[in-house]
Protein backbone atom coordinates (compact mmCIF):
# COMPACT_ATOMS: atom_id res chain seq x y z
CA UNK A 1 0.00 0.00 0.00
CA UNK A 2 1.55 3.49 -1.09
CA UNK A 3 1.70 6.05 1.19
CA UNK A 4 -1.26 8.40 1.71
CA UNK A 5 -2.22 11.43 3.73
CA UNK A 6 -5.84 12.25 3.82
CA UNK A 7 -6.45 15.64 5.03
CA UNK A 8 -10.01 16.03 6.82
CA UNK A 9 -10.61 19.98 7.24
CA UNK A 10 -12.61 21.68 10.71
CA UNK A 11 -15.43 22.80 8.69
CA UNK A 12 -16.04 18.96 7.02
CA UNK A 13 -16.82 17.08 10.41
CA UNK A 14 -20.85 16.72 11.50
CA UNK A 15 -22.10 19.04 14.85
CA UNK A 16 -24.69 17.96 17.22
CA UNK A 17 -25.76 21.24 19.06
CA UNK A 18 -28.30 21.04 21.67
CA UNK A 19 -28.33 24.15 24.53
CA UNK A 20 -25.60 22.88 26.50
CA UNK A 21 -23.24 21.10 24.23
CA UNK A 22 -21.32 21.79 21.33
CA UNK A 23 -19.94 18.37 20.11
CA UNK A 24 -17.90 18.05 16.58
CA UNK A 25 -17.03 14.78 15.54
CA UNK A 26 -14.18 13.20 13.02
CA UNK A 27 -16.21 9.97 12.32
CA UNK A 28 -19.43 8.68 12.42
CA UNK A 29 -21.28 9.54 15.59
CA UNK A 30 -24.94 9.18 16.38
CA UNK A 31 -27.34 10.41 14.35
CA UNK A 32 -24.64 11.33 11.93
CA UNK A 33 -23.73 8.52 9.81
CA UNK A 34 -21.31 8.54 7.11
CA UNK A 35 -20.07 4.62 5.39
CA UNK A 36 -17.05 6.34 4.30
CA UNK A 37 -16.12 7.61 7.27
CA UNK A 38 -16.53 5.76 10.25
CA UNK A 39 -13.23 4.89 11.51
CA UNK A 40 -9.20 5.28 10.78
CA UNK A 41 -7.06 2.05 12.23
CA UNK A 42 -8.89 1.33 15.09
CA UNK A 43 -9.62 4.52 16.05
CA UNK A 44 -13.86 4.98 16.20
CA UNK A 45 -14.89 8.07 17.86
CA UNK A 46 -12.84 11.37 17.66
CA UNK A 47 -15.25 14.10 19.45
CA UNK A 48 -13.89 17.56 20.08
CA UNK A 49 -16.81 18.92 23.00
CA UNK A 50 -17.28 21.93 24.64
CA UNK A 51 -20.11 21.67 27.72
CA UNK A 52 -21.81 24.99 29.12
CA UNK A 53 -21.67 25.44 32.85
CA UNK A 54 -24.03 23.03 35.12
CA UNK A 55 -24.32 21.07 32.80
CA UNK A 56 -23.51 17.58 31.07
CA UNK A 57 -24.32 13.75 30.11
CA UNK A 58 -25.84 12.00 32.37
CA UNK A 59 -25.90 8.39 33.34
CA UNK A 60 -25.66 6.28 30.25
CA UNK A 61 -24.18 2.91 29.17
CA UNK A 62 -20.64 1.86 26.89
CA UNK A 63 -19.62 -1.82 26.19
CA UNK A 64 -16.37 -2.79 24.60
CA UNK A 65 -14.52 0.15 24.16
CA UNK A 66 -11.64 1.92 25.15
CA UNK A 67 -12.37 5.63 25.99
CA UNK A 68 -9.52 8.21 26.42
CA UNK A 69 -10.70 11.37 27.34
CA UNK A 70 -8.32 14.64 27.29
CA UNK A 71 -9.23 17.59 28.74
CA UNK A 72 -7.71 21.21 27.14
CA UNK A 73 -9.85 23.79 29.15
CA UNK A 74 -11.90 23.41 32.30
CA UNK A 75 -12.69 20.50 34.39
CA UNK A 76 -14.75 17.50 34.11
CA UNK A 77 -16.43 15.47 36.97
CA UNK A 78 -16.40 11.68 36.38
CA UNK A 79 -19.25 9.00 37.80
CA UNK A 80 -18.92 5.48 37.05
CA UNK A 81 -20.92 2.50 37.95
CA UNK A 82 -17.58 0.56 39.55
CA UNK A 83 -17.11 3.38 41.77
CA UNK A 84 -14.67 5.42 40.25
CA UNK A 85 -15.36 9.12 40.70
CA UNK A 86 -13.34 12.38 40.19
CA UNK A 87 -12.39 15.11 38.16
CA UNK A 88 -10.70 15.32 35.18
CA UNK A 89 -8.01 18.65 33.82
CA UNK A 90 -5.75 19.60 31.51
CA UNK A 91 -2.86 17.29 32.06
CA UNK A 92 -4.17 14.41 33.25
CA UNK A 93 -4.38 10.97 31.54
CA UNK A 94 -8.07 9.15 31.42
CA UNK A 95 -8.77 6.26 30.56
CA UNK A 96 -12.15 4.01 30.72
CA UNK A 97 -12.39 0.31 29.43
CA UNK A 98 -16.01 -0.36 29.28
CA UNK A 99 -15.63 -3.86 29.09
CA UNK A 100 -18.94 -6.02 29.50
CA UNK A 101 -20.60 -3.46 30.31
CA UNK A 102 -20.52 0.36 32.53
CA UNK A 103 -22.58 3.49 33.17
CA UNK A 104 -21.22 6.36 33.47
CA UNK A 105 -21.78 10.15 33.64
CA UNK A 106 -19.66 13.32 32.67
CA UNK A 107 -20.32 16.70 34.08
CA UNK A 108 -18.86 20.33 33.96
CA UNK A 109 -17.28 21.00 36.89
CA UNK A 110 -17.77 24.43 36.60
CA UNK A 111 -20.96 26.51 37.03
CA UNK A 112 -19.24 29.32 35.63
CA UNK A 113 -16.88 28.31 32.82
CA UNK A 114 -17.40 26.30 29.71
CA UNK A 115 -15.14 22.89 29.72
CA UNK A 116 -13.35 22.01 26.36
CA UNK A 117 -12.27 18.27 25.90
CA UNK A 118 -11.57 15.83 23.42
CA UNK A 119 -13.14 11.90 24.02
CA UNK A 120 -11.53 9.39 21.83
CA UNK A 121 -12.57 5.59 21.26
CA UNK A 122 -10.83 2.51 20.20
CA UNK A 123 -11.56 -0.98 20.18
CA UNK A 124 -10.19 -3.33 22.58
CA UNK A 125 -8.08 -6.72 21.35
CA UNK A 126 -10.99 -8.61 23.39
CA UNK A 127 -14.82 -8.18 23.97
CA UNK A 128 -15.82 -8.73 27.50
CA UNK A 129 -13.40 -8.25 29.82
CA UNK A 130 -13.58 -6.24 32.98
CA UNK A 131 -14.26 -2.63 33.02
CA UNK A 132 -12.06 -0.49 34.54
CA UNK A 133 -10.63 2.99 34.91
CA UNK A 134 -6.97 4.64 34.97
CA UNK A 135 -5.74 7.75 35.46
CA UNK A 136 -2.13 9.53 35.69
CA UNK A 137 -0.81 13.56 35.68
CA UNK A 138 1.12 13.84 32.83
CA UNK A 139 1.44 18.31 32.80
CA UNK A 140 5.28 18.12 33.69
CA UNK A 141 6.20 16.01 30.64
CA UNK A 142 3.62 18.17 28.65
CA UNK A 143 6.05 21.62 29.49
CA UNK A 144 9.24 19.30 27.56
CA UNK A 145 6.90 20.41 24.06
CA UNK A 146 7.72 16.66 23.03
CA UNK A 147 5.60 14.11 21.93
CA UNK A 148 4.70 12.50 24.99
CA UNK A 149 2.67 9.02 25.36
CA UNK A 150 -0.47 9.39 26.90
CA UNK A 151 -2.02 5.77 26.68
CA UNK A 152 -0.20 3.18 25.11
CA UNK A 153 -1.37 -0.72 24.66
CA UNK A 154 2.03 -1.66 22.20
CA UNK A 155 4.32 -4.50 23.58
CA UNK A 156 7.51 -2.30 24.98
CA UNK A 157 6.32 1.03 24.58
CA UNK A 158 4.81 2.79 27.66
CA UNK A 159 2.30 5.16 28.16
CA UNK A 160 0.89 7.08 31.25
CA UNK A 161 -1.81 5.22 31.60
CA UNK A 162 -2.15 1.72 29.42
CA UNK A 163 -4.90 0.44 26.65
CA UNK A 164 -5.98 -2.71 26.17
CA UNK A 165 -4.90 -2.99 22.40
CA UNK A 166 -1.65 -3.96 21.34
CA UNK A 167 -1.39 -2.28 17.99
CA UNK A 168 -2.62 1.17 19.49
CA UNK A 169 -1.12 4.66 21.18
CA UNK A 170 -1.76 8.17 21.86
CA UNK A 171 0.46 10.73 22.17
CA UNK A 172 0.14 14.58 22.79
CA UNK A 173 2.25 17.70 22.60
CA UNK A 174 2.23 20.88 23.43
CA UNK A 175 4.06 23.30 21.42
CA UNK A 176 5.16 26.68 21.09
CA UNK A 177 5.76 28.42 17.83
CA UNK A 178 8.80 27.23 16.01
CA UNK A 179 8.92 23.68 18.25
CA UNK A 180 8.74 20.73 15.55
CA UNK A 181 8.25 16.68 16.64
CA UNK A 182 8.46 13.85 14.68
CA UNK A 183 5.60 11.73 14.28
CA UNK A 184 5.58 8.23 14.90
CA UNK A 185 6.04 5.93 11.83
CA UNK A 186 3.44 3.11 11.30
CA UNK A 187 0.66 1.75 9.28
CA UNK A 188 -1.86 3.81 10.44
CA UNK A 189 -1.27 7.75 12.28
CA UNK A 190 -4.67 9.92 13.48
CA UNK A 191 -3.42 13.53 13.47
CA UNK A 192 -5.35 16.02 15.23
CA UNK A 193 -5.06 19.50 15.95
CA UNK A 194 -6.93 20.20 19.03
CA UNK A 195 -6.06 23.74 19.17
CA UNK A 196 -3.59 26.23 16.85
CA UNK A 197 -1.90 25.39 13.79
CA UNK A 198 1.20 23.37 12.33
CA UNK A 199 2.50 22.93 9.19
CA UNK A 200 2.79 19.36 8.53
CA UNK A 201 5.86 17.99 6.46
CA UNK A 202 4.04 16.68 3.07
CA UNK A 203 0.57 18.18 3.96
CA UNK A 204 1.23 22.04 4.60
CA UNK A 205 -0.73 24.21 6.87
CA UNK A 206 -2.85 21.76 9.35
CA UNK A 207 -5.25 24.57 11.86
CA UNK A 208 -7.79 23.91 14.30
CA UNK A 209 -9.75 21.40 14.33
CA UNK A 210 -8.35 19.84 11.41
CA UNK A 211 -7.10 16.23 10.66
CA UNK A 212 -4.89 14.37 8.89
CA UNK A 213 -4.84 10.35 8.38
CA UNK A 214 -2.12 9.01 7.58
CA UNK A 215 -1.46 5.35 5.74
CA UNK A 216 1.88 3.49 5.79
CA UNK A 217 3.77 6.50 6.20
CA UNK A 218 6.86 7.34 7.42
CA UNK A 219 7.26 9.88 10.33
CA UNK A 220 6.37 12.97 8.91
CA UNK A 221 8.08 16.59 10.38
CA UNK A 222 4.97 18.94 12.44
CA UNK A 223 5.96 22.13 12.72
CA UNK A 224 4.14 24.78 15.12
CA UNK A 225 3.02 27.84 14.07
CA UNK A 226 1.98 29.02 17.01
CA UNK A 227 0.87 27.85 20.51
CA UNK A 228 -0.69 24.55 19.43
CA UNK A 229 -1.72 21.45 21.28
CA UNK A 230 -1.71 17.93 19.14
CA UNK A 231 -2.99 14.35 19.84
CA UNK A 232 -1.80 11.73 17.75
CA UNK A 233 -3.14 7.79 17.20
CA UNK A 234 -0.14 6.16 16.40
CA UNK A 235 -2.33 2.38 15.08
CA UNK A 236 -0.72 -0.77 13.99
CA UNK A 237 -3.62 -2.75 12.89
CA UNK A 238 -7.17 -1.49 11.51
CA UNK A 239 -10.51 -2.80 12.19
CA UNK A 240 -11.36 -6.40 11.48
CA UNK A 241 -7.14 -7.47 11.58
CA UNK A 242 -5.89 -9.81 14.60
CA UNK A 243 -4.17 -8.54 16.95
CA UNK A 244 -0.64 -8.40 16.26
């Protein structure tokens, strides 16, 4: 398979709007179905959210799924039915494995301030296995602008917090203007911008909100342009392969 970088643009992705949420998505999502776009690797659900004040989802259920959620602005209070509870900021690493089965709920914190995050989905190597939760603070390695590993399921290579697939990792960075990273070489690479703008080695200018999938390619040179944050699926298998 040749190499191939398929650039997916802000303005392209579906919005669900109701009065308290603002919720944009890269793939497929809920009432907004698309054949041709409903996953990259074995990455599902790609949702950049904002949630007004006071307000949020309430109890409701996930099976078989890995959800990393990554919080840029704000704080978000976490419920789960295994008795995990807290609050998540920028900085720290969250994961949830739904497993067989959870509920869960996912508030603002804030009755004053919006809260800004980013809730990503993968598919786990196996269906049915326990649910569970993990957290970690990862801010200090954030302030080394590197690509740092936020959740990582691959044999050898270790994240803050782990996933249970073996072909999948995220990283994230936070850089300033002129800061560049490398980005991990491999069959499949999920390249978001969750806030500012980089110009991508092979691409060009990558802003906001936009993504770029990338197949078989080799690590490709991200350049800030300004005071930018990134998350990037680094994905060694795709939907429907065995885990390798």
């Amino acid at each position: 398979m040749a190499a191939h970088a398929d650039v997916r643009r802000a303005a392209e992705r579906a919005v669900t709007t109701t009065p308290w949420l603002t919720s944009r998505h890269s793939f497929s999502f809920g009432d907004h179905y698309d054949p041709d776009n409903t996953h990259h690797g074995v990455l599902l659900v790609n949702n950049d959210d904002i949630v007004a004040p006071g307000t949020g989802f309430g109890t409701h259920p996930h099976r078989d799924m890995e959800i990393v959620t990554w919080v840029m602005q704000g704080r978000l209070a976490h419920r789960d039915s295994i008795g995990n509870h807290g609050v998540i900021y920028p900085g720290l690493a969250q994961r949830m494995s739904a497993g067989s089965g959870i509920l869960h709920s996912e508030a603002n914190d804030s009755s004053t301030e919006p809260v800004h995050f980013v809730q990503m989905w993968v598919v786990p190597d196996e269906a049915g296995i326990d649910p569970g939760y993990q957290q970690y603070e990862i801010g200090a390695d954030l302030s080394d602008r590197t690509l740092v590993t936020v959740a990582s399921g691959i044999p050898g290579q270790d994240g803050a917090i782990a996933l249970h697939n073996h072909g999948a990792a995220l990283h994230a960075a936070r850089l300033q203007a002129g800061d560049a990273v490398i980005l991990p070489p491999a069959p499949y690479v999920h390249l978001f911008a969750a806030r500012g703008a980089i110009t991508c080695e092979g691409v060009g200018a990558v802003r906001e909100g936009d993504a770029v999938r990338f197949t078989d390619a080799g690590g490709a040179r991200v350049t800030a342009s300004e005071p930018s944050e990134l998350l990037v699926w680094e994905m060694h298998a795709k939907l429907g392969d065995a885990s390798p």
